[in-house]
PDB file of N, CA and C in Angstrom:
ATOM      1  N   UNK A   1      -4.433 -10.942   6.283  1.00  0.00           N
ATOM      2  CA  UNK A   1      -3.992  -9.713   5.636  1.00  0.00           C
ATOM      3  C   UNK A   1      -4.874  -8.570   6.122  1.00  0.00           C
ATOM      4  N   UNK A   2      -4.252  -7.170   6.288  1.00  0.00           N
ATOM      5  CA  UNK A   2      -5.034  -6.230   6.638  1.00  0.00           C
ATOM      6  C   UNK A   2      -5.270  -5.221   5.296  1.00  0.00           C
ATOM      7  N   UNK A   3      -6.443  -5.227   5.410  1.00  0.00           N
ATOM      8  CA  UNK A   3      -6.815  -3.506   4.378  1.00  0.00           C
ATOM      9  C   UNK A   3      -5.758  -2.370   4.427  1.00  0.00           C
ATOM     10  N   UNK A   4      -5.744  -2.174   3.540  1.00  0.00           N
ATOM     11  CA  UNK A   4      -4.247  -1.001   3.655  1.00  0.00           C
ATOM     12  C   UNK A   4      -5.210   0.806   2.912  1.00  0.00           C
ATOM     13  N   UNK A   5      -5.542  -0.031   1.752  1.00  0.00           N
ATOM     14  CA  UNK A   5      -6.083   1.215   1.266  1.00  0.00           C
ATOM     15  C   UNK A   5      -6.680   0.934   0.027  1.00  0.00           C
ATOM     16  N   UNK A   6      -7.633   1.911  -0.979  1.00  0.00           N
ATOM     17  CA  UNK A   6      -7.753   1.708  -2.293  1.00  0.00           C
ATOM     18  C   UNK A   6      -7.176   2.962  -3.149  1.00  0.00           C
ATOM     19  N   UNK A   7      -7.070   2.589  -3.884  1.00  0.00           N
ATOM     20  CA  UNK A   7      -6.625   3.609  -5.173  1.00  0.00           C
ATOM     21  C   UNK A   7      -7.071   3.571  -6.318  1.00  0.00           C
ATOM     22  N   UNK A   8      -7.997   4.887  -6.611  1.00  0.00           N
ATOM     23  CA  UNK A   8      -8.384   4.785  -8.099  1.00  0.00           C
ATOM     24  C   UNK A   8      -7.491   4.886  -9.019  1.00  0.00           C
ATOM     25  N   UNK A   9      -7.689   4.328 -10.118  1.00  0.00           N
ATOM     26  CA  UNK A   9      -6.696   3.898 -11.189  1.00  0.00           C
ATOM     27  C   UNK A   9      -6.965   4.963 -12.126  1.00  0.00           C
ATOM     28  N   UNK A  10      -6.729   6.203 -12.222  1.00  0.00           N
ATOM     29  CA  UNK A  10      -7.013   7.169 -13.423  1.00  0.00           C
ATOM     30  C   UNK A  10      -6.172   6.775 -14.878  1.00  0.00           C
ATOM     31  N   UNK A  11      -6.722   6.911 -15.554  1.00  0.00           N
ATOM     32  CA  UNK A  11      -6.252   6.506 -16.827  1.00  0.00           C
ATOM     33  C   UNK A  11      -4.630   7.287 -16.983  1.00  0.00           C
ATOM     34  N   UNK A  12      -5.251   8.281 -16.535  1.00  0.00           N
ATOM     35  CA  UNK A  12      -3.408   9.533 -16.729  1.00  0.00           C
ATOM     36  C   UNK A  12      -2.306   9.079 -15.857  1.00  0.00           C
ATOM     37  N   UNK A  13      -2.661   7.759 -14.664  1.00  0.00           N
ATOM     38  CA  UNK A  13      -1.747   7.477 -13.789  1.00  0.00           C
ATOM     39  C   UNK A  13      -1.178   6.123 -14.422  1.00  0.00           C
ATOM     40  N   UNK A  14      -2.479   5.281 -14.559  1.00  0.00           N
ATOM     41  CA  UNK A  14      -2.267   4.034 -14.957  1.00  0.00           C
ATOM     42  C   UNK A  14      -2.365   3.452 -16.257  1.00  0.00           C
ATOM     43  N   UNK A  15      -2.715   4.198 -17.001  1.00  0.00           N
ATOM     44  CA  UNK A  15      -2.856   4.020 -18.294  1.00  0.00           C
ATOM     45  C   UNK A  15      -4.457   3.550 -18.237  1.00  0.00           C
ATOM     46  N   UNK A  16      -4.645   2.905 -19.994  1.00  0.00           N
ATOM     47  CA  UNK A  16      -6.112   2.858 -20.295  1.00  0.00           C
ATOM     48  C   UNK A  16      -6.265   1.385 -19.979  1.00  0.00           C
ATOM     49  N   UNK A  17      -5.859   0.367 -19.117  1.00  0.00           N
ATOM     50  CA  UNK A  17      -5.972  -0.705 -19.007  1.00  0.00           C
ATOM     51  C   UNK A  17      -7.852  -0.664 -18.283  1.00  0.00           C
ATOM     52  N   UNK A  18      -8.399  -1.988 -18.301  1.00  0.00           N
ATOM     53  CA  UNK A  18      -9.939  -2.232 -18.007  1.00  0.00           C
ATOM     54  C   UNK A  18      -9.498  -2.123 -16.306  1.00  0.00           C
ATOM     55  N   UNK A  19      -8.803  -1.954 -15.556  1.00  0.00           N
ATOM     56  CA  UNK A  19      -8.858  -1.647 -13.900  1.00  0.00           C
ATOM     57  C   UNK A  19      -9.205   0.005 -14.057  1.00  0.00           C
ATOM     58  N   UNK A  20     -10.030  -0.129 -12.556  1.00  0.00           N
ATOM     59  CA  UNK A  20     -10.854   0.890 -12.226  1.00  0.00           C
ATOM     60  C   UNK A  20      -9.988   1.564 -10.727  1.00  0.00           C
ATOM     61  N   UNK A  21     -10.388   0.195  -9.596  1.00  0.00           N
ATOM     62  CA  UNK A  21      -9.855   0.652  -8.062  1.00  0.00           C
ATOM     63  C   UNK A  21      -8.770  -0.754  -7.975  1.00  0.00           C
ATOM     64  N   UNK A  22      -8.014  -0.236  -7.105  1.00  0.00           N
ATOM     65  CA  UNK A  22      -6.934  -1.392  -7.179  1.00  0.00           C
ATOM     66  C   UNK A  22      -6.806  -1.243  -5.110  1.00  0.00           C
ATOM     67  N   UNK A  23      -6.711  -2.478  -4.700  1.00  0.00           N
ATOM     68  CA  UNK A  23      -7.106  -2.780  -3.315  1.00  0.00           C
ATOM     69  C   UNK A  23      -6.158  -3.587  -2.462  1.00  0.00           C
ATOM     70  N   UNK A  24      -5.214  -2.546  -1.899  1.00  0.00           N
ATOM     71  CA  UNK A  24      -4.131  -2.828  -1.230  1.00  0.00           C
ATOM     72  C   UNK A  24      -4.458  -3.474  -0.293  1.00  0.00           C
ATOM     73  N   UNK A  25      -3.798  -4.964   0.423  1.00  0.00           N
ATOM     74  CA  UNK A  25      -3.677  -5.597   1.227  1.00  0.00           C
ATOM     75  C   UNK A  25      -2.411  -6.115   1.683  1.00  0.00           C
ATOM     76  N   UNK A  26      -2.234  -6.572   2.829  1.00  0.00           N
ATOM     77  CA  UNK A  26      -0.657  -6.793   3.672  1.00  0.00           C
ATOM     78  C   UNK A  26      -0.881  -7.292   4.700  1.00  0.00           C
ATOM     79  N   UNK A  27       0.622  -8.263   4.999  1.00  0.00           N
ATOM     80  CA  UNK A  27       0.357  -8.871   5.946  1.00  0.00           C
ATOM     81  C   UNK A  27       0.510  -8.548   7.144  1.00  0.00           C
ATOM     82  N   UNK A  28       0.075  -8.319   8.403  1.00  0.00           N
ATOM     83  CA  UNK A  28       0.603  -7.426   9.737  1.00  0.00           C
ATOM     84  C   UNK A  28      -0.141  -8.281  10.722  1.00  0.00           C
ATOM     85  N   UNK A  29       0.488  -8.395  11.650  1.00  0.00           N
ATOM     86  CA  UNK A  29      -0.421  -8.740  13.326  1.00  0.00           C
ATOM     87  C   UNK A  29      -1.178  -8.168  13.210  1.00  0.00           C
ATOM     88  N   UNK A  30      -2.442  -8.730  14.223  1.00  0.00           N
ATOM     89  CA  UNK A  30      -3.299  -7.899  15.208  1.00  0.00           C
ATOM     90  C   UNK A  30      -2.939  -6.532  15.445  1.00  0.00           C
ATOM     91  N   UNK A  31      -3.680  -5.283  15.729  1.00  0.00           N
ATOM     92  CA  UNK A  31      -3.398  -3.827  16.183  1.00  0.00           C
ATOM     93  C   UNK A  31      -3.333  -4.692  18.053  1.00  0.00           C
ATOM     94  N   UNK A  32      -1.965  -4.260  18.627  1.00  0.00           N
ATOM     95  CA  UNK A  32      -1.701  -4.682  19.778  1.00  0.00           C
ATOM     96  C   UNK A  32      -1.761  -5.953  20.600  1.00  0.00           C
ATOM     97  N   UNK A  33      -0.984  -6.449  19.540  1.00  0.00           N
ATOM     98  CA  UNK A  33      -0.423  -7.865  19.548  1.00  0.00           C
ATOM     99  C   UNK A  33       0.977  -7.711  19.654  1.00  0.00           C
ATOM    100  N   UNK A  34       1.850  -8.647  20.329  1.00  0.00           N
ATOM    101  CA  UNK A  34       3.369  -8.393  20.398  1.00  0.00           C
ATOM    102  C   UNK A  34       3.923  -8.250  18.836  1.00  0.00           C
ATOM    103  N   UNK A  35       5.185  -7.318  18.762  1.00  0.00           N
ATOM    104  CA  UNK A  35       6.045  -8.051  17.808  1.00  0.00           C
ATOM    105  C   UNK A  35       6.283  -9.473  16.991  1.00  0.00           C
ATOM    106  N   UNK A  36       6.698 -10.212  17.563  1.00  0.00           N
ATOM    107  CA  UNK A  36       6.870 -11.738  17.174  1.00  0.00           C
ATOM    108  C   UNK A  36       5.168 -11.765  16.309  1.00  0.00           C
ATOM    109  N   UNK A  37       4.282 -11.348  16.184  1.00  0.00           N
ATOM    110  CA  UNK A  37       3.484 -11.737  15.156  1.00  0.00           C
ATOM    111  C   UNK A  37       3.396 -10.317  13.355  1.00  0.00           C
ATOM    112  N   UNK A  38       4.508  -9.543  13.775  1.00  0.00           N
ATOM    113  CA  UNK A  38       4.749  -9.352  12.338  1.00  0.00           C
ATOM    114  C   UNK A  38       5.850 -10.176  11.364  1.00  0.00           C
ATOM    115  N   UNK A  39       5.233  -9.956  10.141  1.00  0.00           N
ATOM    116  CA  UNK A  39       5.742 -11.282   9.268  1.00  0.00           C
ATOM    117  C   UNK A  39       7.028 -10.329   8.330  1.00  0.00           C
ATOM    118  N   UNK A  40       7.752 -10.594   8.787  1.00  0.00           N
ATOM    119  CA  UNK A  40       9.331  -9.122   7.968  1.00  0.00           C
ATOM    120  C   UNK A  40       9.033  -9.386   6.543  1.00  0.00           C
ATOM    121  N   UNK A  41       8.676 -10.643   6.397  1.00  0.00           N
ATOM    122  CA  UNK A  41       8.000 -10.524   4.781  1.00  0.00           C
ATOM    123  C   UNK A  41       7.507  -8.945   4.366  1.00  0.00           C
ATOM    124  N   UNK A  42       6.759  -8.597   4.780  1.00  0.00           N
ATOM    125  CA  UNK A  42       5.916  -7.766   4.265  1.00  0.00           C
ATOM    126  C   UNK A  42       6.701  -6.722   3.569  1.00  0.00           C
ATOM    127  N   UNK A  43       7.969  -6.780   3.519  1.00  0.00           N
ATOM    128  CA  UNK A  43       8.808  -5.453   2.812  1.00  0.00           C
ATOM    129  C   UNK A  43       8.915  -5.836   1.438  1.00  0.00           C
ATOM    130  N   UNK A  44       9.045  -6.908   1.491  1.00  0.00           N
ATOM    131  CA  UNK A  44       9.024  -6.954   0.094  1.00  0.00           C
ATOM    132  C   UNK A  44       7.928  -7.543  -0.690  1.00  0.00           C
ATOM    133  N   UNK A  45       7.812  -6.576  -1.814  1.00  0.00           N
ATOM    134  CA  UNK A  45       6.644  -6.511  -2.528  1.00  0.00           C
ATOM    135  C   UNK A  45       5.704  -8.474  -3.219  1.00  0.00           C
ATOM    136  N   UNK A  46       6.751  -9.087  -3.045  1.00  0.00           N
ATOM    137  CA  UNK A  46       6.188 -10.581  -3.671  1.00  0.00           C
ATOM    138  C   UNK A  46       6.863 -11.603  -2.442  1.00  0.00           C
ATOM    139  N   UNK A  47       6.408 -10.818  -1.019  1.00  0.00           N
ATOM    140  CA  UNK A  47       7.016 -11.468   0.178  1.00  0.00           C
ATOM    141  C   UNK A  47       5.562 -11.656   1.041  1.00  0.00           C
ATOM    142  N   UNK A  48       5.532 -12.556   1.732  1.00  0.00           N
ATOM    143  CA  UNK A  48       4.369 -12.832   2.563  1.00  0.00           C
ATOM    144  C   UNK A  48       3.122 -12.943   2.277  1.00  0.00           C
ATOM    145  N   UNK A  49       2.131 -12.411   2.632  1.00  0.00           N
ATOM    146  CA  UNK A  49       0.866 -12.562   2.017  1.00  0.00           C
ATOM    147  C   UNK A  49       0.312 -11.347   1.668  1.00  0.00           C
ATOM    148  N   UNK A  50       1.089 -10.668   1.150  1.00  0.00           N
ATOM    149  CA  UNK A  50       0.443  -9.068   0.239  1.00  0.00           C
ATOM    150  C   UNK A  50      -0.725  -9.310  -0.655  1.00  0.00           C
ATOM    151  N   UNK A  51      -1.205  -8.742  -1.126  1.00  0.00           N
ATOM    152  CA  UNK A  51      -1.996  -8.742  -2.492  1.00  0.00           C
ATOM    153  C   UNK A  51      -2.469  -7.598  -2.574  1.00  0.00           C
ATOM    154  N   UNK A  52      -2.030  -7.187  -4.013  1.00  0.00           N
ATOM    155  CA  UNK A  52      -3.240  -6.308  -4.377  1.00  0.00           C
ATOM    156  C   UNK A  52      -4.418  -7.039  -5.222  1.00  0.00           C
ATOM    157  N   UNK A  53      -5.670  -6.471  -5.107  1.00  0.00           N
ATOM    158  CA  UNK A  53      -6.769  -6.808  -6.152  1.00  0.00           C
ATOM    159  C   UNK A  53      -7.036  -5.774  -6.992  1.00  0.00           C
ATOM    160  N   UNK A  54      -6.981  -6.042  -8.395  1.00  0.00           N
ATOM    161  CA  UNK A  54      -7.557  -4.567  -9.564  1.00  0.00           C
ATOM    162  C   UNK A  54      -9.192  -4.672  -9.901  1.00  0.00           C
ATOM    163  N   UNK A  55     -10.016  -4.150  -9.446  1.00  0.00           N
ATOM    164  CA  UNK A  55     -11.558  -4.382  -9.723  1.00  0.00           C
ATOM    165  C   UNK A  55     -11.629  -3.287 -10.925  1.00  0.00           C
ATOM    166  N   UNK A  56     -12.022  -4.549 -11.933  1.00  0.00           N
ATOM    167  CA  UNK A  56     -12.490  -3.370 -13.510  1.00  0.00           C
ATOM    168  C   UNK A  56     -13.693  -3.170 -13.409  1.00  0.00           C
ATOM    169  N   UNK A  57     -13.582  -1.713 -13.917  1.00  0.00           N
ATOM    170  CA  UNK A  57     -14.964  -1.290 -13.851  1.00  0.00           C
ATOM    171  C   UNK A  57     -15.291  -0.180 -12.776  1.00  0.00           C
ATOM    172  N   UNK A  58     -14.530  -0.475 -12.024  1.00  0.00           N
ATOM    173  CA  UNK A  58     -14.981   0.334 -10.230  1.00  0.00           C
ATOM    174  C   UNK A  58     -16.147  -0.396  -9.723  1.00  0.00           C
ATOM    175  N   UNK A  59     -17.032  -1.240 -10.160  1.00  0.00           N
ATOM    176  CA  UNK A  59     -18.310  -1.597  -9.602  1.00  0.00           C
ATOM    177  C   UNK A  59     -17.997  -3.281  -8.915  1.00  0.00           C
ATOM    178  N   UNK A  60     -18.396  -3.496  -7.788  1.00  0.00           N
ATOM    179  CA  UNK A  60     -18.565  -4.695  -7.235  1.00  0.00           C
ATOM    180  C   UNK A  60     -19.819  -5.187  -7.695  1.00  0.00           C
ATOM    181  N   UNK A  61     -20.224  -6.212  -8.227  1.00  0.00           N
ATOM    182  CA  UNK A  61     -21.892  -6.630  -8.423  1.00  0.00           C
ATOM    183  C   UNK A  61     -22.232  -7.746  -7.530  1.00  0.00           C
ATOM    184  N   UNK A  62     -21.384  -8.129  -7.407  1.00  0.00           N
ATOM    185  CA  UNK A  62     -21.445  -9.205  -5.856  1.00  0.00           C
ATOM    186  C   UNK A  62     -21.921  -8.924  -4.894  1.00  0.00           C
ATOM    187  N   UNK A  63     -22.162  -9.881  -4.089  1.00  0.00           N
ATOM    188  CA  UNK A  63     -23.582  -9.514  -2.572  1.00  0.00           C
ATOM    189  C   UNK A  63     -22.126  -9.145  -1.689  1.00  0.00           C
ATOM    190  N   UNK A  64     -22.329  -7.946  -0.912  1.00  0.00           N
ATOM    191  CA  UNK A  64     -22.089  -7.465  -0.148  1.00  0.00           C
ATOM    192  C   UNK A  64     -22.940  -7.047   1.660  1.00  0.00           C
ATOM    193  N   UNK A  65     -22.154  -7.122   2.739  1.00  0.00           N
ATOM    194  CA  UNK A  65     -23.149  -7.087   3.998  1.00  0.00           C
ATOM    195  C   UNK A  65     -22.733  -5.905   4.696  1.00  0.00           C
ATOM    196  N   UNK A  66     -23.373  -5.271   5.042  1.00  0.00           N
ATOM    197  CA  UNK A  66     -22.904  -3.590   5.779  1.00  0.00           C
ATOM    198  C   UNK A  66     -22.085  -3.782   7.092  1.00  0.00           C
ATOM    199  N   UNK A  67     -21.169  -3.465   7.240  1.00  0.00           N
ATOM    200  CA  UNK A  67     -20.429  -3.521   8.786  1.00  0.00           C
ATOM    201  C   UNK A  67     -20.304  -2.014   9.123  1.00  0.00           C
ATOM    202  N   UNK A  68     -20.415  -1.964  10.330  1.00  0.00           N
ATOM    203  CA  UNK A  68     -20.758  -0.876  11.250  1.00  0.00           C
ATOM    204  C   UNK A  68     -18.822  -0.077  11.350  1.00  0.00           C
ATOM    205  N   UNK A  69     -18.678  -1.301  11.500  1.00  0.00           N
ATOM    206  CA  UNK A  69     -16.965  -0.774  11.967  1.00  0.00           C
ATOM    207  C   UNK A  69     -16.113  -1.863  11.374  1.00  0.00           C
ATOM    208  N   UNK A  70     -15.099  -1.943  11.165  1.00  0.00           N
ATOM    209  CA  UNK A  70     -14.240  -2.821  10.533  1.00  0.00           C
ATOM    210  C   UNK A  70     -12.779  -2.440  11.015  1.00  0.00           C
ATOM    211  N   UNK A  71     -11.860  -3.596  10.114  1.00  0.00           N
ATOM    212  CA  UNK A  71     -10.487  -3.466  11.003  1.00  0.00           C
ATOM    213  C   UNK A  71      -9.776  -1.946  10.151  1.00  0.00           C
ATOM    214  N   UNK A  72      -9.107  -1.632  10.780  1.00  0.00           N
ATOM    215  CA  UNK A  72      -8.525  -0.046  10.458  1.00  0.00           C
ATOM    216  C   UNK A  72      -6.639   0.421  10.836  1.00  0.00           C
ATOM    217  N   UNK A  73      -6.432   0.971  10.473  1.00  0.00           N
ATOM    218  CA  UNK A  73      -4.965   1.205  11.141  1.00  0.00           C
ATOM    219  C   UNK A  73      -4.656   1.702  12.017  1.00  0.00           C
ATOM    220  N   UNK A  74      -3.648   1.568  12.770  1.00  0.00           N
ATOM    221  CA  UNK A  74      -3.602   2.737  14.068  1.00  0.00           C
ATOM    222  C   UNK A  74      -2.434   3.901  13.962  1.00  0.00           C
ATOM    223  N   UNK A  75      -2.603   4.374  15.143  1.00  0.00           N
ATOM    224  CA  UNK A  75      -1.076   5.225  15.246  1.00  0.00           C
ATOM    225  C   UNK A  75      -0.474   4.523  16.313  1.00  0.00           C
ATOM    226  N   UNK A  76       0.711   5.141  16.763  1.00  0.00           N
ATOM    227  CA  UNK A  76       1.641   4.209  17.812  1.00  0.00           C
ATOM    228  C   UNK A  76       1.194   4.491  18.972  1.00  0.00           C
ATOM    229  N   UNK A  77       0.131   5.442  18.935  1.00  0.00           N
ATOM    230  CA  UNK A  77      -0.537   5.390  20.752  1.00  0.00           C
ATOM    231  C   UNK A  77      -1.973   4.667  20.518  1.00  0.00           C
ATOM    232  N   UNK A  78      -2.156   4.187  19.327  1.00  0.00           N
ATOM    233  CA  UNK A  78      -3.655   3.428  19.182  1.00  0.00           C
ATOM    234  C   UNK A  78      -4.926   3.700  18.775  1.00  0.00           C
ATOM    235  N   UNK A  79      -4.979   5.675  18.722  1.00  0.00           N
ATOM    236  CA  UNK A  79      -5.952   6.204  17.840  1.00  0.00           C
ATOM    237  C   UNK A  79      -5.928   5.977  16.472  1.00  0.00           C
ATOM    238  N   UNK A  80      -6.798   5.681  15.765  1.00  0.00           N
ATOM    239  CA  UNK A  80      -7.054   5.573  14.532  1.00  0.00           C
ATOM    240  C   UNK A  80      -6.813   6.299  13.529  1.00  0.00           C
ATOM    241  N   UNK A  81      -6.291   5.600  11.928  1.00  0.00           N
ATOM    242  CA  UNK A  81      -5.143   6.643  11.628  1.00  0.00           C
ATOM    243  C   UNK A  81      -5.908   6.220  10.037  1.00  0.00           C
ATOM    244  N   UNK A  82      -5.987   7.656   9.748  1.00  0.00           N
ATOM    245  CA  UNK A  82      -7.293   7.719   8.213  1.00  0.00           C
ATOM    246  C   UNK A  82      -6.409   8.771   7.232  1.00  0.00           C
ATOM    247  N   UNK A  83      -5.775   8.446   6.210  1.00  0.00           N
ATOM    248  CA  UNK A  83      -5.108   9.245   4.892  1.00  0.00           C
ATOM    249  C   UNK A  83      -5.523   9.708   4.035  1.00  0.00           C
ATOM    250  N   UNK A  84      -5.931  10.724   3.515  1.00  0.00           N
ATOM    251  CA  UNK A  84      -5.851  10.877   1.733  1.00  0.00           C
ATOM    252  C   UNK A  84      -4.197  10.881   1.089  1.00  0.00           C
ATOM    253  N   UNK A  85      -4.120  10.662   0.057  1.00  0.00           N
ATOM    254  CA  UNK A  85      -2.832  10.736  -0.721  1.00  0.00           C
ATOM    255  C   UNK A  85      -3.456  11.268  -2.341  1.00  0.00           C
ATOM    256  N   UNK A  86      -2.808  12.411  -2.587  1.00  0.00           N
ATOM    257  CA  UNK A  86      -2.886  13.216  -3.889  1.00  0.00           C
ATOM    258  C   UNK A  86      -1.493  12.413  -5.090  1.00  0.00           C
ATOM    259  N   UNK A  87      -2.120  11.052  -5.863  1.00  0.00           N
ATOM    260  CA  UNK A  87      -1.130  10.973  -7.011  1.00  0.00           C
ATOM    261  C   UNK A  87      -0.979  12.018  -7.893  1.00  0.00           C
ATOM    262  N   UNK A  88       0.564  12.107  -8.211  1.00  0.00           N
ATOM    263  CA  UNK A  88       1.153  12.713  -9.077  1.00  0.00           C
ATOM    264  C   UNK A  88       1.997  12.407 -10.128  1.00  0.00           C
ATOM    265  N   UNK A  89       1.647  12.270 -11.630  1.00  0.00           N
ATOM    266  CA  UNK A  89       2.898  11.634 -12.138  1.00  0.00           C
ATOM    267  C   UNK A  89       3.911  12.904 -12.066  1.00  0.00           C
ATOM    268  N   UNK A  90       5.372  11.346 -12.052  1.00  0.00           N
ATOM    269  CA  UNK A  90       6.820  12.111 -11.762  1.00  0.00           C
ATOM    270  C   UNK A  90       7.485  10.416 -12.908  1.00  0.00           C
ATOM    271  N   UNK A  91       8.679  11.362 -12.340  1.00  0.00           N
ATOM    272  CA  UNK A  91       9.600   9.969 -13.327  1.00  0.00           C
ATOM    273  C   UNK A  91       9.993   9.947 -11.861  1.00  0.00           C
ATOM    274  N   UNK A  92      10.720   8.198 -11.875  1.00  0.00           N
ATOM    275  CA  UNK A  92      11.766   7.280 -11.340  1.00  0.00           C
ATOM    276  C   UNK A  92      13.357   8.096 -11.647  1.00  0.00           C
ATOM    277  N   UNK A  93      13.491   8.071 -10.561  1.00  0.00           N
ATOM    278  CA  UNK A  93      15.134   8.676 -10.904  1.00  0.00           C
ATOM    279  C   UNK A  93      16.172   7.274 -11.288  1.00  0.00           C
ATOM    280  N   UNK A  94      17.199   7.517 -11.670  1.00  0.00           N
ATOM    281  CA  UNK A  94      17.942   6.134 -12.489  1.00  0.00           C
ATOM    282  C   UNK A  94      18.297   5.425 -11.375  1.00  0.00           C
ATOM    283  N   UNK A  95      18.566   3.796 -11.570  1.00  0.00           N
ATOM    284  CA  UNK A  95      18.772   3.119 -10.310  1.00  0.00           C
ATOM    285  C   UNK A  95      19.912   3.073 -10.341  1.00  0.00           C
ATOM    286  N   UNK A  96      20.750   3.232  -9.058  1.00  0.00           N
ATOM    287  CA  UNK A  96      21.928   3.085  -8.683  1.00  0.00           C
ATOM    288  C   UNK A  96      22.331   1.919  -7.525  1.00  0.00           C
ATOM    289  N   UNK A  97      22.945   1.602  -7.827  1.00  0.00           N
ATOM    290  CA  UNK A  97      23.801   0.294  -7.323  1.00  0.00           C
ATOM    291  C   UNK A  97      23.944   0.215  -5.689  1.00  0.00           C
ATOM    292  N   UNK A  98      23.796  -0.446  -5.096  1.00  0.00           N
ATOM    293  CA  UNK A  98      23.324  -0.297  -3.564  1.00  0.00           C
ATOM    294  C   UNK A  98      25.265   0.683  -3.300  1.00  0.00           C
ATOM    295  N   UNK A  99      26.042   0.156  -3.877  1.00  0.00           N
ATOM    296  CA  UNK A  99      27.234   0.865  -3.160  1.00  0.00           C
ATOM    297  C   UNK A  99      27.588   2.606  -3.266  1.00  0.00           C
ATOM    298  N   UNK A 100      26.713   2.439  -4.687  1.00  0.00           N
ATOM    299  CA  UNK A 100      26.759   3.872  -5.445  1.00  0.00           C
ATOM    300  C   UNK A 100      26.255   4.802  -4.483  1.00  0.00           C
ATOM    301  N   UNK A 101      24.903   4.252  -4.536  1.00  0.00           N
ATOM    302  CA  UNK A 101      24.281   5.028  -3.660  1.00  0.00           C
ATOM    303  C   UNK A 101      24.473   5.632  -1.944  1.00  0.00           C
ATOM    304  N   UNK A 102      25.341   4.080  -1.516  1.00  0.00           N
ATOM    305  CA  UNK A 102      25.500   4.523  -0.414  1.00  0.00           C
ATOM    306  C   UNK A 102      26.711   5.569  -0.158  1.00  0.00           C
ATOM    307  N   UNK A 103      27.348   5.675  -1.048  1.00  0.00           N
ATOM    308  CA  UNK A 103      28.551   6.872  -1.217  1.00  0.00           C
ATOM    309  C   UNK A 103      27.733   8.474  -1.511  1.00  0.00           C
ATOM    310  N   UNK A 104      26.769   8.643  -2.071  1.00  0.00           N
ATOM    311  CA  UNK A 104      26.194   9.524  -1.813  1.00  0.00           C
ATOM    312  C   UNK A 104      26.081  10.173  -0.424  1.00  0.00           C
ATOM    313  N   UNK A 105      26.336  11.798  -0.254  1.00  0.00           N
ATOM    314  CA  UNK A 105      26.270  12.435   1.059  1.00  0.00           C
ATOM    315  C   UNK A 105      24.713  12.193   1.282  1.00  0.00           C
ATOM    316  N   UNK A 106      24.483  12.277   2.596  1.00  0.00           N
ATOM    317  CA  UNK A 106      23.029  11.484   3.044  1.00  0.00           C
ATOM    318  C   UNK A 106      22.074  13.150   2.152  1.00  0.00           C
ATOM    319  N   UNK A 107      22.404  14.226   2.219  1.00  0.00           N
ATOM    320  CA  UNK A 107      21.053  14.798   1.532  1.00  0.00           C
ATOM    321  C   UNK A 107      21.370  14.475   0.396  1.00  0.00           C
ATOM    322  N   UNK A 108      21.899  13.633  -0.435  1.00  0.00           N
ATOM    323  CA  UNK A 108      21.574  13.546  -1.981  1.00  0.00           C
ATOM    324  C   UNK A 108      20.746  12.361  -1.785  1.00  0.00           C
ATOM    325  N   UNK A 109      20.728  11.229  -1.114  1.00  0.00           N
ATOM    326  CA  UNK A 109      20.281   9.976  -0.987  1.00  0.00           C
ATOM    327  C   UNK A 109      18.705   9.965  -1.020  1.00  0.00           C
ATOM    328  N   UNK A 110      17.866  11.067  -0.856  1.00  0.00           N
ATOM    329  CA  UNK A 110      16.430  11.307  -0.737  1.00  0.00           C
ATOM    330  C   UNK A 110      16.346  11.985  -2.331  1.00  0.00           C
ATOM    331  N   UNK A 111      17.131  12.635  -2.661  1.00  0.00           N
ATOM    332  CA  UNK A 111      16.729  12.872  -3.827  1.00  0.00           C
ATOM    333  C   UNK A 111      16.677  12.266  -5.039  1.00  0.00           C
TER     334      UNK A 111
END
């Protein structure tokens, strides 16, 4: 599984549950490895070897070892590819029925 990302768990996002950082992982090839080693699993959320981990508290107390560099994501030419993301609560719009939806004109379909 590769590191994907962490996310702090603010109480206003996630409620008051005892998780602090929650620690996205997924399954993917090697960075420049053929095709044939991604797992199509990975789309779906309880498919392949995903996991998230919720660490309460925010604190690790466990022995930890310093690495200089570690595995990371790329872009499609191979430079290294680093995000922030600003959560926002929003509502879920109502679910519609795969046919429903696909009758929608394509700019309603994003909304």
């Amino acid at each position: 599984m590769r590191f994907v990302c962490q996310i702090a768990l603010e109480p206003e996002l996630a409620g008051a549950g005892p998780g602090q950082l929650a620690y996205v992982f997924l399954t993917h090839g090697d960075h420049g490895s053929d095709v044939e080693d991604f797992d199509p699993d990975v789309i779906f959320p309880d498919g392949g070897e995903n996991a998230v981990i919720i660490q309460p508290g925010g604190v690790f107390d466990g022995p930890t070892s310093p690495l200089t560099s570690g595995p990371t994501l790329y872009h499609g030419d191979g430079s290294p590819a680093e995000y922030t993301v600003e959560l926002v609560r929003g509502e879920d719009p109502e679910h519609l029925p795969y046919d429903a939806y696909m009758a929608l004109p394509p700019h309603e379909r994003d909304r």
